[in-house]
Protein backbone atom coordinates (compact mmCIF):
# COMPACT_ATOMS: atom_id res chain seq x y z
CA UNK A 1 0.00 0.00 0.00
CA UNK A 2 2.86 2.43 0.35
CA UNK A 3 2.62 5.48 -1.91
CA UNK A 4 -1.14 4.64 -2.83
CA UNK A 5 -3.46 6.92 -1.74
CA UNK A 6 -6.96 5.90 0.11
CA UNK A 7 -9.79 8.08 -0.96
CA UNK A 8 -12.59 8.45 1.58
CA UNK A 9 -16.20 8.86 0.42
CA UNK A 10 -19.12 9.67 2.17
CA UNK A 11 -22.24 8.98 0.18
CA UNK A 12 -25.05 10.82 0.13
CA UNK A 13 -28.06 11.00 -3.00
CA UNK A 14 -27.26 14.23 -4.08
CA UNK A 15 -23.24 15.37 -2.94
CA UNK A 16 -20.37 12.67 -1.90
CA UNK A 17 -17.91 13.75 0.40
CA UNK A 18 -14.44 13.08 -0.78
CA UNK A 19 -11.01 12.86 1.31
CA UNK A 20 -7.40 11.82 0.49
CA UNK A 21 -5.11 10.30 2.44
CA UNK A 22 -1.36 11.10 2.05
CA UNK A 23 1.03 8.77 0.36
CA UNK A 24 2.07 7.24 3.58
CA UNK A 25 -1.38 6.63 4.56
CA UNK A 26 -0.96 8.90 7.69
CA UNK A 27 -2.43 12.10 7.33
CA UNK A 28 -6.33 12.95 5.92
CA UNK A 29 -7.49 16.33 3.93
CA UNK A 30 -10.76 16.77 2.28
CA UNK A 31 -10.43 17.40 -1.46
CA UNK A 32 -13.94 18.14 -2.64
CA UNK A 33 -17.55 17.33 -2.57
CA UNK A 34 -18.88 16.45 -5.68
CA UNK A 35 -22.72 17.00 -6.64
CA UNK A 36 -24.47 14.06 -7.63
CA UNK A 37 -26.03 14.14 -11.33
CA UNK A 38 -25.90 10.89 -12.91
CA UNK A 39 -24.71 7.61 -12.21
CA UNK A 40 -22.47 7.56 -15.47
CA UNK A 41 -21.57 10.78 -14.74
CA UNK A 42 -20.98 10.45 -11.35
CA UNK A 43 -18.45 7.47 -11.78
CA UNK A 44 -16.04 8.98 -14.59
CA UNK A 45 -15.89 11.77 -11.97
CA UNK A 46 -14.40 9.56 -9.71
CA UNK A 47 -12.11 7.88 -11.76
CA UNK A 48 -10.37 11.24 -12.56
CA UNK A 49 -10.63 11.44 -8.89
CA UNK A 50 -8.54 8.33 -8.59
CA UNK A 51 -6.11 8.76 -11.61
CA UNK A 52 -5.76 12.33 -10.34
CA UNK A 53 -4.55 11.47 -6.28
CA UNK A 54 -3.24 8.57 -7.80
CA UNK A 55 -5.52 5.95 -5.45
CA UNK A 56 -5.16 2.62 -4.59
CA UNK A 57 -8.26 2.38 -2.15
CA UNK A 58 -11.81 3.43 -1.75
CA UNK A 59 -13.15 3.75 1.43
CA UNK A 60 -16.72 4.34 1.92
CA UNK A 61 -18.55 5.42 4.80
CA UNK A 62 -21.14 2.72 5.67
CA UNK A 63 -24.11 3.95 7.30
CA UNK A 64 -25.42 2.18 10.06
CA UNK A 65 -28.24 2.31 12.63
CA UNK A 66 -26.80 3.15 15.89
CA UNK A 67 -27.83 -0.42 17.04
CA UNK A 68 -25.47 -1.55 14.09
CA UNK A 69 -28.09 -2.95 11.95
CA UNK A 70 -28.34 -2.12 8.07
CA UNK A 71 -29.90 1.28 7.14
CA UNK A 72 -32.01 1.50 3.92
CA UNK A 73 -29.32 4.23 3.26
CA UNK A 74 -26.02 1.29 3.79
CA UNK A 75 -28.14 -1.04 1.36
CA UNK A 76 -27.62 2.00 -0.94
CA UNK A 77 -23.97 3.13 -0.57
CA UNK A 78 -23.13 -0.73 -1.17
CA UNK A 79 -25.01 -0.91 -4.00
CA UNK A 80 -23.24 2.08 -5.38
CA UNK A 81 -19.43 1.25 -3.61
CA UNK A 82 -19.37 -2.29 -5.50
CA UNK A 83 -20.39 -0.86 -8.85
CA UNK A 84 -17.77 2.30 -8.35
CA UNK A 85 -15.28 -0.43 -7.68
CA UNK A 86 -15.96 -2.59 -10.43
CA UNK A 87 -15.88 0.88 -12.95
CA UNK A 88 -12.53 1.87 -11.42
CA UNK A 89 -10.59 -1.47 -10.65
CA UNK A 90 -10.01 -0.80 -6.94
CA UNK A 91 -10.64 -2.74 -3.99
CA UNK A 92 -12.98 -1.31 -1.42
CA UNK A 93 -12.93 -0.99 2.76
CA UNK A 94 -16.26 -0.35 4.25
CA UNK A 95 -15.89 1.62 7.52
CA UNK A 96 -18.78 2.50 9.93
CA UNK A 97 -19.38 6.10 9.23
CA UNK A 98 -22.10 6.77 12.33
CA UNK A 99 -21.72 9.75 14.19
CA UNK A 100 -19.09 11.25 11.68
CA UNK A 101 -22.04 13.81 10.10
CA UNK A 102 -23.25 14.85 13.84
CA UNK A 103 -19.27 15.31 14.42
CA UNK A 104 -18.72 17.54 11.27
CA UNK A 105 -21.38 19.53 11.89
CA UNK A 106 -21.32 20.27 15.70
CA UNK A 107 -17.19 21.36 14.28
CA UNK A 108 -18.79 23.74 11.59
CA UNK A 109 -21.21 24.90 14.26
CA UNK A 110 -18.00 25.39 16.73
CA UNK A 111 -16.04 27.39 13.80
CA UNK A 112 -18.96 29.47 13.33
CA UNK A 113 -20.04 27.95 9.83
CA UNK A 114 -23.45 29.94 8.67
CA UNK A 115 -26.59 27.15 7.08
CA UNK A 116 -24.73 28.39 3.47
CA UNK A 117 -20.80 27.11 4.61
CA UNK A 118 -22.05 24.04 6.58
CA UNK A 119 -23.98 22.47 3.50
CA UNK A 120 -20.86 22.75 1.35
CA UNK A 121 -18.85 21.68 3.88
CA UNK A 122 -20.57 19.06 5.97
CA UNK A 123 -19.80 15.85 3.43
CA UNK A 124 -16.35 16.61 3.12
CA UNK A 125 -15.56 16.83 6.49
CA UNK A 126 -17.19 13.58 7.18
CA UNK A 127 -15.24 12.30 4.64
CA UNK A 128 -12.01 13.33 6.46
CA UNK A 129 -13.60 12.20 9.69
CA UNK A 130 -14.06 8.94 7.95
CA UNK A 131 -10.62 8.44 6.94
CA UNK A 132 -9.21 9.93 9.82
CA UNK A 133 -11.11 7.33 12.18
CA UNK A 134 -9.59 4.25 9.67
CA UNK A 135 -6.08 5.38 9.46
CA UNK A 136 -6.24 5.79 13.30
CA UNK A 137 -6.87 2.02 13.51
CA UNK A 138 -4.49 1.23 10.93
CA UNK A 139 -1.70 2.60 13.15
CA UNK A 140 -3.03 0.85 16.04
CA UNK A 141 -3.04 -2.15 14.53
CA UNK A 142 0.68 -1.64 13.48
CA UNK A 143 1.72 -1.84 17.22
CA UNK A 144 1.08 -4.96 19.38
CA UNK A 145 0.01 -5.22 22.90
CA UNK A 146 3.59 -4.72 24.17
CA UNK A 147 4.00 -1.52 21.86
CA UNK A 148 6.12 -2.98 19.33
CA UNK A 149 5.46 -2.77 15.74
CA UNK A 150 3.76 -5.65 14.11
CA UNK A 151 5.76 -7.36 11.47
C-alpha cells in the first residue's frame, strides 16, 4: 500500500464527500464534494478522482443504525461502492461512518459555519472524519500489545 493513496467517500443521494489520504497513509485532507447528477456521470468523476490522487483504495462510509443494523441508506452506498469499484478497478474498505455527520457539523457549528458554509462543507468533512477514524486504527493495529510494531 505504500505510496497509494486511500480516498474516503461519504455517500449521500445528491453530494459525496471526498477525502485523500497522504502517500504514507498517515495524514487525511478533504479534497472536494462532488454533486451528484448521474450515475455515469458520477463514476467517470471519480475515476479522474482516482487517476488524479493517484488511489489505490476506496473507502466508503457505511451507514449504520446506531444499534449496528443495516440502514435503507447502507443497502444503498453498497449498492453504489461495489459498482464504483468494479468501474474503477479498486478494492474497497467499508468503515462504519455513524456519528461522523453529527461530528462535522457540531465542528462547523464550533467554527462558526453559517446554514450556506455548513452544507458545502458538511460531506467533506465527514469524509475526512471517515478516513481519519480508519487510518487511526491502521496505526493501532501496526503496534502490538507490548507496543512494538507488528511485522
Amino acid at each position: 500500500m505504500s505510496g497509494a493513496r486511500i480516498l474516503a467517500l461519504d455517500v449521500g443521494k445528491k453530494r459525496i464527500g471526498l477525502a485523500v489520504s497522504d502517500e504514507l497513509g498517515v495524514a487525511a485532507r478533504g479534497i472536494e464534494t462532488l454533486y451528484r447528477t448521474r450515475i455515469r456521470d458520477d463514476l467517470a468523476e471519480l475515476q479522474a478522482v482516482c487517476t488524479r490522487w493517484e488511489i489505490g483504495t476506496l473507502l466508503v462510509g457505511r451507514p449504520l443504525h446506531m444499534s449496528g443494523h443495516e440502514s435503507r441508506q447502507s443497502e444503498y452506498t453498497c449498492e453504489f461502492a461495489e459498482r464504483l469499484g468494479k468501474y474503477v478497478r479498486l478494492p474497497i474498505v467499508f468503515w462504519d461512518e455513524r456519528l461522523t455527520s453529527a461530528e462535522a457539523e457540531r465542528m462547523l457549528r464550533e467554527a462558526g459555519a453559517n446554514l450556506e458554509q455548513k452544507k458545502k462543507a458538511v460531506d467533506q468533512m465527514s469524509a475526512v472524519l471517515l478516513l481519519e477514524s480508519y487510518l487511526g486504527f491502521r496505526q493501532l493495529a501496526l503496534v502490538n500489545e507490548d507496543g512494538d510494531v507488528a511485522r
